[in-house]
N, C-alpha and C. Protein backbone atom coordinates (compact mmCIF):
# COMPACT_ATOMS: atom_id res chain seq x y z
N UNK A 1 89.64 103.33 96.84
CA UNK A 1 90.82 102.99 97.59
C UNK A 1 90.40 102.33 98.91
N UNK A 2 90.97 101.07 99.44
CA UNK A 2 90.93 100.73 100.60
C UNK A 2 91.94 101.49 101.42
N UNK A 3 91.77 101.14 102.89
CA UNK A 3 92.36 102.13 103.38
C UNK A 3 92.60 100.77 104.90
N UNK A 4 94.13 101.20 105.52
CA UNK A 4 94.56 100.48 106.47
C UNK A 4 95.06 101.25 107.54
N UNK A 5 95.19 101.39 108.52
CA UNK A 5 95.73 102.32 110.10
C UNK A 5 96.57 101.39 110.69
N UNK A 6 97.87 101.55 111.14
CA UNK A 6 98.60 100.98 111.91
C UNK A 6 99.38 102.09 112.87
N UNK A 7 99.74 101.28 114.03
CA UNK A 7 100.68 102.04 115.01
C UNK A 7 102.37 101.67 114.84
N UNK A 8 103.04 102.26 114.43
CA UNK A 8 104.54 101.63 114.52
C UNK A 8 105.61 102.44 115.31
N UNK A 9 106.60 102.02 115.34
CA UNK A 9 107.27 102.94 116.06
C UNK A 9 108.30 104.11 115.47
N UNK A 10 107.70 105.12 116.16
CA UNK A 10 108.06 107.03 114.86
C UNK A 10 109.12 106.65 114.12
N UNK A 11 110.32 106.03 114.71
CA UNK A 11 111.54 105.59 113.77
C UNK A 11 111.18 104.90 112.33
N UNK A 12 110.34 104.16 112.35
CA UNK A 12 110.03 103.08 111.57
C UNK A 12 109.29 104.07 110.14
N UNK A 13 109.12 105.00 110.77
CA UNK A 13 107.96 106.18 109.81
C UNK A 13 108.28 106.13 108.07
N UNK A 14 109.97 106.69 107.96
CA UNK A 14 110.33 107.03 107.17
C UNK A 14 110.55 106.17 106.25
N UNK A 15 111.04 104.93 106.83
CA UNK A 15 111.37 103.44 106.25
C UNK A 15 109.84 103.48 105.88
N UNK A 16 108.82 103.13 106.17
CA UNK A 16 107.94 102.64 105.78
C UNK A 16 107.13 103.32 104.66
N UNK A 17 107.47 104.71 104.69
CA UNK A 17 107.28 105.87 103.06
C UNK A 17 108.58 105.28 102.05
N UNK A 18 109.07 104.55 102.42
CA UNK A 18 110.48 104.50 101.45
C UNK A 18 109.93 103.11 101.04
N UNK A 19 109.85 102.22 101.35
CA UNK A 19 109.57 100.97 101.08
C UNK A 19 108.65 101.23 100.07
N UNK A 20 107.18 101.45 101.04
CA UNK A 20 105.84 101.78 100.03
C UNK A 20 105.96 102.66 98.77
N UNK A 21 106.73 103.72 98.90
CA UNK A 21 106.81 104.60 97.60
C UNK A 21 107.79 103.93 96.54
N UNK A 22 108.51 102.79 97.01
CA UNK A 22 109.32 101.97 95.79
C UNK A 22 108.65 101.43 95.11
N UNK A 23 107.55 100.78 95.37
CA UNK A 23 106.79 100.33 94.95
C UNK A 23 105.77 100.72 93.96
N UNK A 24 105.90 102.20 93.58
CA UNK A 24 104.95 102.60 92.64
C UNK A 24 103.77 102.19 92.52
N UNK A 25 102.98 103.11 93.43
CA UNK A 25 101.35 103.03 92.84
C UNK A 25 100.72 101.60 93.60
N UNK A 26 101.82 101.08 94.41
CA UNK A 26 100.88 100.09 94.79
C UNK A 26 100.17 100.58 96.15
N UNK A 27 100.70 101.14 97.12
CA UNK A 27 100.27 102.13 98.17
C UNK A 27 100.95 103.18 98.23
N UNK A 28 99.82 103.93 99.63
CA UNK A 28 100.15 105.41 99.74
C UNK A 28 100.07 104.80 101.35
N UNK A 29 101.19 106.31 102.05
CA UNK A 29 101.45 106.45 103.28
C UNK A 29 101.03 107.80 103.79
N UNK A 30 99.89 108.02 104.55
CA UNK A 30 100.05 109.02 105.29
C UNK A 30 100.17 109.20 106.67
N UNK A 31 100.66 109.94 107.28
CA UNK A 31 100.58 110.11 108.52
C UNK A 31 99.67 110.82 109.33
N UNK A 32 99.38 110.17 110.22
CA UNK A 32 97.82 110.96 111.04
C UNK A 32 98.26 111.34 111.73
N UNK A 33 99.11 110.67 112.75
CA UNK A 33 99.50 111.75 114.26
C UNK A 33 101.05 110.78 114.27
N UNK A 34 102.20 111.89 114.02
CA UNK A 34 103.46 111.90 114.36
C UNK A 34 103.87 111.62 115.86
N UNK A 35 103.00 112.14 116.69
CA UNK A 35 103.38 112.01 118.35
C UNK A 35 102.75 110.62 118.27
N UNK A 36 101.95 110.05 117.97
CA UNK A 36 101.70 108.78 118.46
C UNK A 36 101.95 107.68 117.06
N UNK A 37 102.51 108.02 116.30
CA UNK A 37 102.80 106.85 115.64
C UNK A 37 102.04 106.40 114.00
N UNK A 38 100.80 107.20 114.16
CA UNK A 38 99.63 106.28 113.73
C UNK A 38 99.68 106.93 112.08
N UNK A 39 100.13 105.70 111.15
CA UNK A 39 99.54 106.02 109.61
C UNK A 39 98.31 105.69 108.79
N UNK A 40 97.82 105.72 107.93
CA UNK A 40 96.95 105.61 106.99
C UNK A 40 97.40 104.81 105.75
N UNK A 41 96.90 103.81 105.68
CA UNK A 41 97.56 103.77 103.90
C UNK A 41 96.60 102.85 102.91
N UNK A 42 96.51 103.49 102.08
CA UNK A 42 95.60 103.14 101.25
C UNK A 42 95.96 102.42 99.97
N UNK A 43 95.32 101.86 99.53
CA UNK A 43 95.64 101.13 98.11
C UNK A 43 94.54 100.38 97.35
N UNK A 44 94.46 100.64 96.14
CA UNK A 44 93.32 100.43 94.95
C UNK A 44 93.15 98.95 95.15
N UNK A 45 92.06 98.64 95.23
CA UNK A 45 90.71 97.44 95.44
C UNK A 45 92.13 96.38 94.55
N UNK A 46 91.65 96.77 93.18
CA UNK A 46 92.62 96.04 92.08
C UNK A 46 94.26 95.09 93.03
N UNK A 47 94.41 96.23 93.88
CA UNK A 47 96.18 95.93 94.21
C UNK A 47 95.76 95.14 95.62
N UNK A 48 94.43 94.98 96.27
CA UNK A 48 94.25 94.60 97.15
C UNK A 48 95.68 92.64 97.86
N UNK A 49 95.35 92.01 96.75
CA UNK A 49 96.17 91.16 97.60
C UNK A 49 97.67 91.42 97.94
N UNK A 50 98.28 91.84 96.68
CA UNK A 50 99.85 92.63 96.92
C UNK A 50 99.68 93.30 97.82
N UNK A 51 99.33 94.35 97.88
CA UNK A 51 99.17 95.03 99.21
C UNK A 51 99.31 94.57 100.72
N UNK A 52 98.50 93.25 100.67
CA UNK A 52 98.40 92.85 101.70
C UNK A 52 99.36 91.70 101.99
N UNK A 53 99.76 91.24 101.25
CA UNK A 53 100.73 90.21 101.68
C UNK A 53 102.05 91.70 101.69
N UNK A 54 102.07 92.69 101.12
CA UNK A 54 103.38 93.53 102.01
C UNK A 54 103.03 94.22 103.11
N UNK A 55 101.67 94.59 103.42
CA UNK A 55 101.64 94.92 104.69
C UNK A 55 102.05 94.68 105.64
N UNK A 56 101.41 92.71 105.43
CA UNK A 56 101.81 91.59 106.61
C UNK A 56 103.33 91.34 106.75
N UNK A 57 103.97 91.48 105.60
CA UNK A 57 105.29 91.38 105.83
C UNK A 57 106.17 92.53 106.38
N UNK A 58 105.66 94.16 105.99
CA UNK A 58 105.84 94.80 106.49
C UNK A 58 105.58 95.46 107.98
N UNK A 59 104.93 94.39 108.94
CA UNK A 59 103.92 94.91 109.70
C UNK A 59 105.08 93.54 111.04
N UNK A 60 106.19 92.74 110.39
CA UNK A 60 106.55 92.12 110.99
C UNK A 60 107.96 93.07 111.41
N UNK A 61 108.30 93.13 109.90
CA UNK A 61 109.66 93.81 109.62
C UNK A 61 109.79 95.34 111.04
N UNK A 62 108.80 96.16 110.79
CA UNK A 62 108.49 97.68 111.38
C UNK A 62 108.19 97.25 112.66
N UNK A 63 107.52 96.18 113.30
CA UNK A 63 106.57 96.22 114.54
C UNK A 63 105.25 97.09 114.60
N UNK A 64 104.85 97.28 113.30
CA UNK A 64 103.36 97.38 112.83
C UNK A 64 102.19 96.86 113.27
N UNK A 65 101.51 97.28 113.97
CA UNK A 65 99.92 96.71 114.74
C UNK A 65 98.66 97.51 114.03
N UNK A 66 97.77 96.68 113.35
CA UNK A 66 96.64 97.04 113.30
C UNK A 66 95.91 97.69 114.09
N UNK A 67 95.31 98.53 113.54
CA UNK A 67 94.54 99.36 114.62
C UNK A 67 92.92 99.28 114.20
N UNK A 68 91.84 99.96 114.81
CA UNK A 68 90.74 100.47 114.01
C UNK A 68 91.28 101.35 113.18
N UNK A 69 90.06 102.33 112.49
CA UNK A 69 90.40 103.53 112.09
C UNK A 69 90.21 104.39 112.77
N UNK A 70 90.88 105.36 112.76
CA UNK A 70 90.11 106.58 113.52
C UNK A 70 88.36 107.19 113.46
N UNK A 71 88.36 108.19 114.07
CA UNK A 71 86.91 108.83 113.97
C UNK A 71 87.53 109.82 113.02
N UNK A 72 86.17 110.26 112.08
CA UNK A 72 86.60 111.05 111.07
C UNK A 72 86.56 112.66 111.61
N UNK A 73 86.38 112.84 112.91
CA UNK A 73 85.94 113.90 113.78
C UNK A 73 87.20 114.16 114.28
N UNK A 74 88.27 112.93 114.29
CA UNK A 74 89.64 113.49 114.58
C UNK A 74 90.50 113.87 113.69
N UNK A 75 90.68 112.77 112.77
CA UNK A 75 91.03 112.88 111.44
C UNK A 75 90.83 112.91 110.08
N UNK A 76 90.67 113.80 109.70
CA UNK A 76 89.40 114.08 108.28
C UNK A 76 89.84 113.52 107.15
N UNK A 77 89.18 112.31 106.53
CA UNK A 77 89.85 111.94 105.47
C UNK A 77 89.98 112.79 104.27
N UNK A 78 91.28 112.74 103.11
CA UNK A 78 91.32 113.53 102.26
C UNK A 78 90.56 113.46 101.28
C-alpha cells in the first residue's frame, strides 16, 4: 500500500471517509490526529493513478494540503 498525509479542515473529515469509502477498495482513510486535522490514506500500488488524480481533485474540493508523513514515534503505523 502507498500511503498519503494531508491536513484539511476537521469539517471536511467526514466528507472525505464518505467520498473515499464510495469508492470501494480504491482508498482507505485514517485519521491521525482529530485536533489537528491530519489523515493517512493509503491505496494499492495497482490503484496508484486513480487514486491520485482523486486525491488531486479531492485535495481542491476539501482544501487538502500535502504534508510529509509523520514520525513513526508519533504515529505508529498499523
Amino acid at each position: 500500500m502507498l500511503k498519503s498525509y494531508y491536513r484539511l479542515p476537521r469539517r471536511q473529515i467526514g466528507y472525505l471517509r464518505f467520498i473515499l469509502e464510495s469508492y470501494d477498495g480504491l482508498a482507505f482513510v485514517r485519521t491521525l490526529d482529530n485536533r489537528q486535522a491530519l489523515v493517512e490514506i493509503a491505496y494499492p500500488a495497482s490503484r496508484r493513478e486513480d487514486a491520485q488524480g482523486l486525491l488531486a481533485a479531492l485535495a481542491e474540493e476539501c482544501s487538502m494540503t500535502a504534508v510529509a508523513p509523520p514520525s513513526a514515534s508519533e504515529y505508529p503505523p498499523l
